[in-house]
N, C-alpha and C. Protein backbone atom coordinates (compact mmCIF):
# COMPACT_ATOMS: atom_id res chain seq x y z
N UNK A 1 54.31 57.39 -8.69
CA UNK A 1 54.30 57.63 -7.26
C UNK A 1 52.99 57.15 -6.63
N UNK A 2 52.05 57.58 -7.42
CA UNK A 2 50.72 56.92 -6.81
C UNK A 2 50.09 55.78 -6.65
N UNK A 3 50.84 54.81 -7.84
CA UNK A 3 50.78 53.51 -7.58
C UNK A 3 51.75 52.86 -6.16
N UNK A 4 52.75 53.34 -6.09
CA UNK A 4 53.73 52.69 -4.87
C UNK A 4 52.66 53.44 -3.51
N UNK A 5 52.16 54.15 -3.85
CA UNK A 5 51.45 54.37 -2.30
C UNK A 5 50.17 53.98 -2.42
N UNK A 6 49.35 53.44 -3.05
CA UNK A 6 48.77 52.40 -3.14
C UNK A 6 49.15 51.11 -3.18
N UNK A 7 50.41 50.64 -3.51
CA UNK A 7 50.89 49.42 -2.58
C UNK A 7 50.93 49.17 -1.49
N UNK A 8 51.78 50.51 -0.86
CA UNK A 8 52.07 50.44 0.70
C UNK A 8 50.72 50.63 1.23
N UNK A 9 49.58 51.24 0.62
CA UNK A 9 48.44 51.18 1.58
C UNK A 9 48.36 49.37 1.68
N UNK A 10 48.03 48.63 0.14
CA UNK A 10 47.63 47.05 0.58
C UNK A 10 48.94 46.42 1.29
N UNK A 11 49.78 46.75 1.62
CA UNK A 11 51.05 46.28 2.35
C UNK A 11 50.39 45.89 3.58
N UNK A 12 50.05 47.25 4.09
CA UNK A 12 49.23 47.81 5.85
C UNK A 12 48.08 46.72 5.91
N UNK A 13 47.35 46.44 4.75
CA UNK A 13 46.20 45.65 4.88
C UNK A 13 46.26 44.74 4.92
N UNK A 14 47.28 44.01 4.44
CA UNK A 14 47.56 42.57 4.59
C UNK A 14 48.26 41.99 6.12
N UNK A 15 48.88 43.64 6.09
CA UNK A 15 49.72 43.46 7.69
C UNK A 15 48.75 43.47 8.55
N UNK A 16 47.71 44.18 8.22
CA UNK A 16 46.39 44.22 9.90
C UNK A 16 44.94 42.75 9.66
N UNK A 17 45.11 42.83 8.67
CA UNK A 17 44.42 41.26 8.38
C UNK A 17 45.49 40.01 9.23
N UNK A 18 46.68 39.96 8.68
CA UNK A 18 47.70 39.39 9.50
C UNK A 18 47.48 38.98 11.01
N UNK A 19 47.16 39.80 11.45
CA UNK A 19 47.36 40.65 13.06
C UNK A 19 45.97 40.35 13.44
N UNK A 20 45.13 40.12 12.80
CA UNK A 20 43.62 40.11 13.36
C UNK A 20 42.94 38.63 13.30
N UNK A 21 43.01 38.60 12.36
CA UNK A 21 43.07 36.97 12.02
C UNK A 21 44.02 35.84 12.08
N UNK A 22 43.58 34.54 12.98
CA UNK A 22 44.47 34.23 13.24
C UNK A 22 44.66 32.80 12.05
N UNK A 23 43.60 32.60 11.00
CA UNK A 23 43.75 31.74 10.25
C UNK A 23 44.13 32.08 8.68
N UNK A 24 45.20 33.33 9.09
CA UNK A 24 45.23 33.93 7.72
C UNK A 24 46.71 34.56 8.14
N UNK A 25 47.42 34.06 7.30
CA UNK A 25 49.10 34.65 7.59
C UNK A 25 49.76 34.83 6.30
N UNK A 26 50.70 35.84 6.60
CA UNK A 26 51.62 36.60 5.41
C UNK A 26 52.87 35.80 6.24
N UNK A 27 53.42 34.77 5.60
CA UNK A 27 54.84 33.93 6.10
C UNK A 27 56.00 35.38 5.75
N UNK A 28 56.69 35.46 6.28
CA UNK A 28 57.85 36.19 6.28
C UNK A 28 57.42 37.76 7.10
N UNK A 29 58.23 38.62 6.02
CA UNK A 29 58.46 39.73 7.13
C UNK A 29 58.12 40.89 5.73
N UNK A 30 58.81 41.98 5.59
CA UNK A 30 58.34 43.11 4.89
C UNK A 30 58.28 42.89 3.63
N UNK A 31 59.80 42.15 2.73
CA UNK A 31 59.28 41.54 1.40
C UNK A 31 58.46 40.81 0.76
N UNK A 32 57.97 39.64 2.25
CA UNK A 32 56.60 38.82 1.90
C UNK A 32 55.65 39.85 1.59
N UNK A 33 55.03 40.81 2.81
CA UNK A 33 54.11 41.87 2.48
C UNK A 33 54.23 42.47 0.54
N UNK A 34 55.35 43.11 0.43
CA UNK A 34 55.61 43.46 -0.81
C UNK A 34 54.92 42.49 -1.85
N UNK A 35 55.72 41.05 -1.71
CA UNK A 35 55.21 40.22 -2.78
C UNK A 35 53.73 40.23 -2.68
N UNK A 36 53.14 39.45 -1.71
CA UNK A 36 51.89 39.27 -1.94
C UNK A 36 51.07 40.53 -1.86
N UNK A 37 51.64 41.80 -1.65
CA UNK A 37 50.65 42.69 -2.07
C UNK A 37 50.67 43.36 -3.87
N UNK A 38 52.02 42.64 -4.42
CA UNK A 38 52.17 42.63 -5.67
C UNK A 38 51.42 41.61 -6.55
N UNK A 39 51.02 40.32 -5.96
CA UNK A 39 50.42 39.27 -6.58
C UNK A 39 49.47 39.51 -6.74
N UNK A 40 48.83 40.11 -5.56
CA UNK A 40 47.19 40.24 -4.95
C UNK A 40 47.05 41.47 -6.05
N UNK A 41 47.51 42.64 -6.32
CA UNK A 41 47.07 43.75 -7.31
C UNK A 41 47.27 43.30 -8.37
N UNK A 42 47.89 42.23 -9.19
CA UNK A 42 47.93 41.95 -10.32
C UNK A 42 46.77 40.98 -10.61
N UNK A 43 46.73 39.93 -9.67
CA UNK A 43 45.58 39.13 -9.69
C UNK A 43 43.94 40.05 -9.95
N UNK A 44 43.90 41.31 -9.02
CA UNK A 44 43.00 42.09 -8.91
C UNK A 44 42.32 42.92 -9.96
N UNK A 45 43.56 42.72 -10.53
CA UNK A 45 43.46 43.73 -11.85
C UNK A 45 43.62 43.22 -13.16
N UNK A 46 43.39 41.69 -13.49
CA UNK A 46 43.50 40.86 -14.24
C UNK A 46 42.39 39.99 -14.22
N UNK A 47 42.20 39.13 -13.38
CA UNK A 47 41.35 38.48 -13.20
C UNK A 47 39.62 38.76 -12.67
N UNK A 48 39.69 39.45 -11.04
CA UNK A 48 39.02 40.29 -10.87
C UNK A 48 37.92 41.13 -11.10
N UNK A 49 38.07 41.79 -12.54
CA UNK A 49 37.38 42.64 -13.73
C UNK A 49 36.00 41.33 -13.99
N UNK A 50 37.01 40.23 -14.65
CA UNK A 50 35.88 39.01 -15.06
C UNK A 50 35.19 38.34 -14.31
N UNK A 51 36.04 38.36 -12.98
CA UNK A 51 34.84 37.42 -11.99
C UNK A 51 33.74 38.74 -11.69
N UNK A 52 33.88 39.61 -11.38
CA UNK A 52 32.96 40.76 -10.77
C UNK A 52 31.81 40.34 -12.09
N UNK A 53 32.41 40.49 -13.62
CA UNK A 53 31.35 40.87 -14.74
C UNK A 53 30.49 39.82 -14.26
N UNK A 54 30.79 38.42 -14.06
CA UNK A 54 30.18 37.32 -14.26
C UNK A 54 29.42 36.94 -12.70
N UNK A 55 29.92 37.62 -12.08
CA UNK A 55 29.01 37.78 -10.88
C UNK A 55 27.82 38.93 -10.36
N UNK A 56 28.04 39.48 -11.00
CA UNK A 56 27.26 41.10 -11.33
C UNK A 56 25.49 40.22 -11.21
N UNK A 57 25.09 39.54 -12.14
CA UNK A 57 23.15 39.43 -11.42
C UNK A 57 23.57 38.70 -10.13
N UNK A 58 23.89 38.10 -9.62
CA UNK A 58 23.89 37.83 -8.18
C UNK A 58 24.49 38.54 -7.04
N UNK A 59 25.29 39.81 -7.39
CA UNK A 59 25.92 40.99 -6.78
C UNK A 59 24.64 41.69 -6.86
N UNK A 60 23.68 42.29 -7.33
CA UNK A 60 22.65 42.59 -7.46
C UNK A 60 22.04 42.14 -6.67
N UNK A 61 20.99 40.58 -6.72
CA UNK A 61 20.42 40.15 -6.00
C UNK A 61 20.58 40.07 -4.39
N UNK A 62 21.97 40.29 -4.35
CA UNK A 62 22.36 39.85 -3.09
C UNK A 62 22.64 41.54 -2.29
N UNK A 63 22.18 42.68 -3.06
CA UNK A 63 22.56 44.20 -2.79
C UNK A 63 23.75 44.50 -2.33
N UNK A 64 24.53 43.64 -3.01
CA UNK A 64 26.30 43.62 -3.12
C UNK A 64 27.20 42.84 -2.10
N UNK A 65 25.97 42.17 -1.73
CA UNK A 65 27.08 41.51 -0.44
C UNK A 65 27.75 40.00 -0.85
N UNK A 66 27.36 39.96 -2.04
CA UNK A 66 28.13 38.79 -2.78
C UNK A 66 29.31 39.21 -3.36
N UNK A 67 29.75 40.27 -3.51
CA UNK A 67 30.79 41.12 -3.80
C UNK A 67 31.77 40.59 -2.60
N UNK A 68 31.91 40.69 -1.90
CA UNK A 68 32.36 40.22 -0.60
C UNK A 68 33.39 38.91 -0.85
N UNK A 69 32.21 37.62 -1.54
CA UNK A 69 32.84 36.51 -1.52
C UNK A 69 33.03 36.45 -3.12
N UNK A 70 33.53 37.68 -4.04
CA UNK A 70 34.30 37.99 -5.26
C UNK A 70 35.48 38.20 -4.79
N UNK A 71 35.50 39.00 -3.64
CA UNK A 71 37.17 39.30 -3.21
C UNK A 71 37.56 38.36 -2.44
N UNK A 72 37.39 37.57 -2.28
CA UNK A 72 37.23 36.64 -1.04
C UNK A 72 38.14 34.99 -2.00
N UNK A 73 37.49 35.49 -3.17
CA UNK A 73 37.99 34.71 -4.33
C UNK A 73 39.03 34.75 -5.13
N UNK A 74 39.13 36.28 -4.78
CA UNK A 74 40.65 36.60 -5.62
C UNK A 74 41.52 36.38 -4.89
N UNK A 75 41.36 36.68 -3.32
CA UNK A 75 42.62 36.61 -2.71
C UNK A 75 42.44 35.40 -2.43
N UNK A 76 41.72 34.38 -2.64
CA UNK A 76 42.51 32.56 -2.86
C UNK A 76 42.61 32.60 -3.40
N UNK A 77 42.50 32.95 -5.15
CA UNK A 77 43.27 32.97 -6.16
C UNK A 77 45.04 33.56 -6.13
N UNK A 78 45.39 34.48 -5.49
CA UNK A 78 46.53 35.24 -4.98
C UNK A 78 46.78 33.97 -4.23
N UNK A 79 46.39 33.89 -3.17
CA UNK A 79 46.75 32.78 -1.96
C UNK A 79 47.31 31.57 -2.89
N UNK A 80 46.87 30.94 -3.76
CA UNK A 80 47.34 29.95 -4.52
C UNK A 80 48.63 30.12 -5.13
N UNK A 81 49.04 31.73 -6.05
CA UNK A 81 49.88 31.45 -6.81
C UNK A 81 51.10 32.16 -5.80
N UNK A 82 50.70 32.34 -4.60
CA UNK A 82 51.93 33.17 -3.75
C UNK A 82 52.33 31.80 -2.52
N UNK A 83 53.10 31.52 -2.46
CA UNK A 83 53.40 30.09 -1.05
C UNK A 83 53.77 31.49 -0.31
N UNK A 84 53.67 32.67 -0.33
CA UNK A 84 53.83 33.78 1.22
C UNK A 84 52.68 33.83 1.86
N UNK A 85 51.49 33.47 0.90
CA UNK A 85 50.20 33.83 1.93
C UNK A 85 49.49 32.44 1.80
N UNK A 86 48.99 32.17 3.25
CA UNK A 86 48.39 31.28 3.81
C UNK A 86 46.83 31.60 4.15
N UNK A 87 45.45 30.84 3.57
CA UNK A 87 44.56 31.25 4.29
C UNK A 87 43.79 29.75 4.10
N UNK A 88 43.07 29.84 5.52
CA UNK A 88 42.41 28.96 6.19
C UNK A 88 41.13 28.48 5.96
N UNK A 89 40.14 28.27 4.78
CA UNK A 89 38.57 28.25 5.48
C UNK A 89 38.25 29.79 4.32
N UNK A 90 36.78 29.49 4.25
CA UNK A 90 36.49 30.01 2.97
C UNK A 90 36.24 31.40 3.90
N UNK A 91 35.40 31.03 5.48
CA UNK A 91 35.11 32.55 6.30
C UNK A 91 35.94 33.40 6.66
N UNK A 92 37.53 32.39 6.47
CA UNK A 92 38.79 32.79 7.05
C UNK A 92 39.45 34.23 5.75
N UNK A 93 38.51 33.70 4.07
CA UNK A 93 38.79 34.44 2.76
C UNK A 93 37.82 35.82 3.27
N UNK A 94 36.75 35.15 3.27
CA UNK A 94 35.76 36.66 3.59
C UNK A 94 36.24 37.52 4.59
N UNK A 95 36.71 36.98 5.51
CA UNK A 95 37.11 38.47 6.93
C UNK A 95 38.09 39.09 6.13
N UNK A 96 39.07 38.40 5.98
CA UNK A 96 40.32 39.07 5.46
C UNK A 96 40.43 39.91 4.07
N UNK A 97 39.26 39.18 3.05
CA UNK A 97 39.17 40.68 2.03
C UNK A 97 37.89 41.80 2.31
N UNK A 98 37.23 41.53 3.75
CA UNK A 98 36.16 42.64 4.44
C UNK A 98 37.52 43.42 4.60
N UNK A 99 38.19 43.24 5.75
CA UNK A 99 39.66 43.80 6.43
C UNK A 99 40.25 44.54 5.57
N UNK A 100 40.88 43.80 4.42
CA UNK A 100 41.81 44.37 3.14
C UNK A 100 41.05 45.77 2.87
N UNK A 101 39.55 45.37 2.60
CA UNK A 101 38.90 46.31 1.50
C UNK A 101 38.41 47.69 2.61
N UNK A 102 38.21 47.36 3.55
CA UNK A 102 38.18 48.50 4.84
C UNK A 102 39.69 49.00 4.59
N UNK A 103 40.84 48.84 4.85
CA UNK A 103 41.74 49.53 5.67
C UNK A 103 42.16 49.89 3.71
N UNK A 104 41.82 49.38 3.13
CA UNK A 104 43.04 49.88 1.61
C UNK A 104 41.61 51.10 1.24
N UNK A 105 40.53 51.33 2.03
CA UNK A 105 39.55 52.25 1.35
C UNK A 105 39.94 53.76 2.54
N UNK A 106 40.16 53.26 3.52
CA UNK A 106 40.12 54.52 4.52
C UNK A 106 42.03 54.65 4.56
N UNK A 107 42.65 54.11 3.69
CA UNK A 107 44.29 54.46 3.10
C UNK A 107 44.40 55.27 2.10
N UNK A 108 43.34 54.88 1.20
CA UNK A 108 43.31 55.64 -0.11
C UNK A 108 42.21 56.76 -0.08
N UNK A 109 41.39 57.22 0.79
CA UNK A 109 40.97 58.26 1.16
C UNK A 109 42.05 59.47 1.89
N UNK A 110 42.50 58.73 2.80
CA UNK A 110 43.86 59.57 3.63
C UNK A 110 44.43 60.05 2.24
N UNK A 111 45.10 59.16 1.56
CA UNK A 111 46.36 59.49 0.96
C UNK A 111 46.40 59.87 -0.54
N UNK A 112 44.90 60.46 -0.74
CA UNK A 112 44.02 61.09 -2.18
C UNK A 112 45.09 61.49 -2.59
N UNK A 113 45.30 61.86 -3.86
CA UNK A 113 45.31 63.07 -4.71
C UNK A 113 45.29 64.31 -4.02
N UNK A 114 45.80 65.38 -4.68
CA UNK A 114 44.83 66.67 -4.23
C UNK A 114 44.53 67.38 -5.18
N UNK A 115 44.98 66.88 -6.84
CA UNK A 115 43.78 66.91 -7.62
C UNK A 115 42.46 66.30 -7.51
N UNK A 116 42.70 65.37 -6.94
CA UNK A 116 41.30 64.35 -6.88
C UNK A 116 40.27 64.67 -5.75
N UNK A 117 40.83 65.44 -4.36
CA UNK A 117 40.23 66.03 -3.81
C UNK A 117 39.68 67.03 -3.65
N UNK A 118 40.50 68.40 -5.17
CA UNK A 118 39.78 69.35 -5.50
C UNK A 118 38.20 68.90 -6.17
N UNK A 119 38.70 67.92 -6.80
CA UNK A 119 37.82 67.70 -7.86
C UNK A 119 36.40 66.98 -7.11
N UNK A 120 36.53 66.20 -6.01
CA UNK A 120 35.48 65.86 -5.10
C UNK A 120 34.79 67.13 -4.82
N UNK A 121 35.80 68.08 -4.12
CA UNK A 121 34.84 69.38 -3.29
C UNK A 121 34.29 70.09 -4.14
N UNK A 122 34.65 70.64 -5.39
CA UNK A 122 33.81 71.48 -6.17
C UNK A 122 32.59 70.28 -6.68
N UNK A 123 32.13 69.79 -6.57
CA UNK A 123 30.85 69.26 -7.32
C UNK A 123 30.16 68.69 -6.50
């Protein structure tokens, strides 16, 4: 259950990246969302892990704001193996995984656990 509502949170994120940006599009309608928010978490969670390791002293140096253009990388990596998502321009990668990583962080805060939120308040 908690994984499907962590989909539908990156569903929303791809839909308001969509909507905000205009050099960055999800082609179709609710199943596109689905797919490429299925590509994008597998990519994320596969690939992802290794670019972060191998970017880690310059995520450092940079006090994480090179982190930024790690996600920025995955989702052209996603963008490549999905023809549903379209993105424009490397600044066009950075807004849209700033966007993603804002709205899938204040989704998955909303839509905690409430084991996980006991477990925040006592400590």
């Amino acid at each position: 259950m908690r994984l499907l509502i962590r989909w539908g949170i990156l569903m929303v994120a791809f839909a308001v990246a969509d909507k905000i940006l205009t050099n960055f599009s999800v082609k179709g309608g609710f199943w596109s969302l689905v797919i490429v928010a299925a590509v994008f978490g597998l990519v994320n969670a596969i690939i992802g892990p290794i670019l972060r390791l191998l970017a880690l002293p310059i995520t450092i140096l940079t006090l994480g704001l090179f982190a930024l253009v790690v996600n920025a990388a995955v989702l052209g990596i996603a963008a490549a193996l999905s023809s549903r998502l379209s993105i424009h321009g490397f600044w066009t990668a950075v807004w849209a995984a700033l966007i993603i990583s804002v709205v899938s962080t204040i989704g998955n805060y909303v839509f905690r656990d409430r084991r996980e939120a006991e477990r925040q308040r006592s400590r």
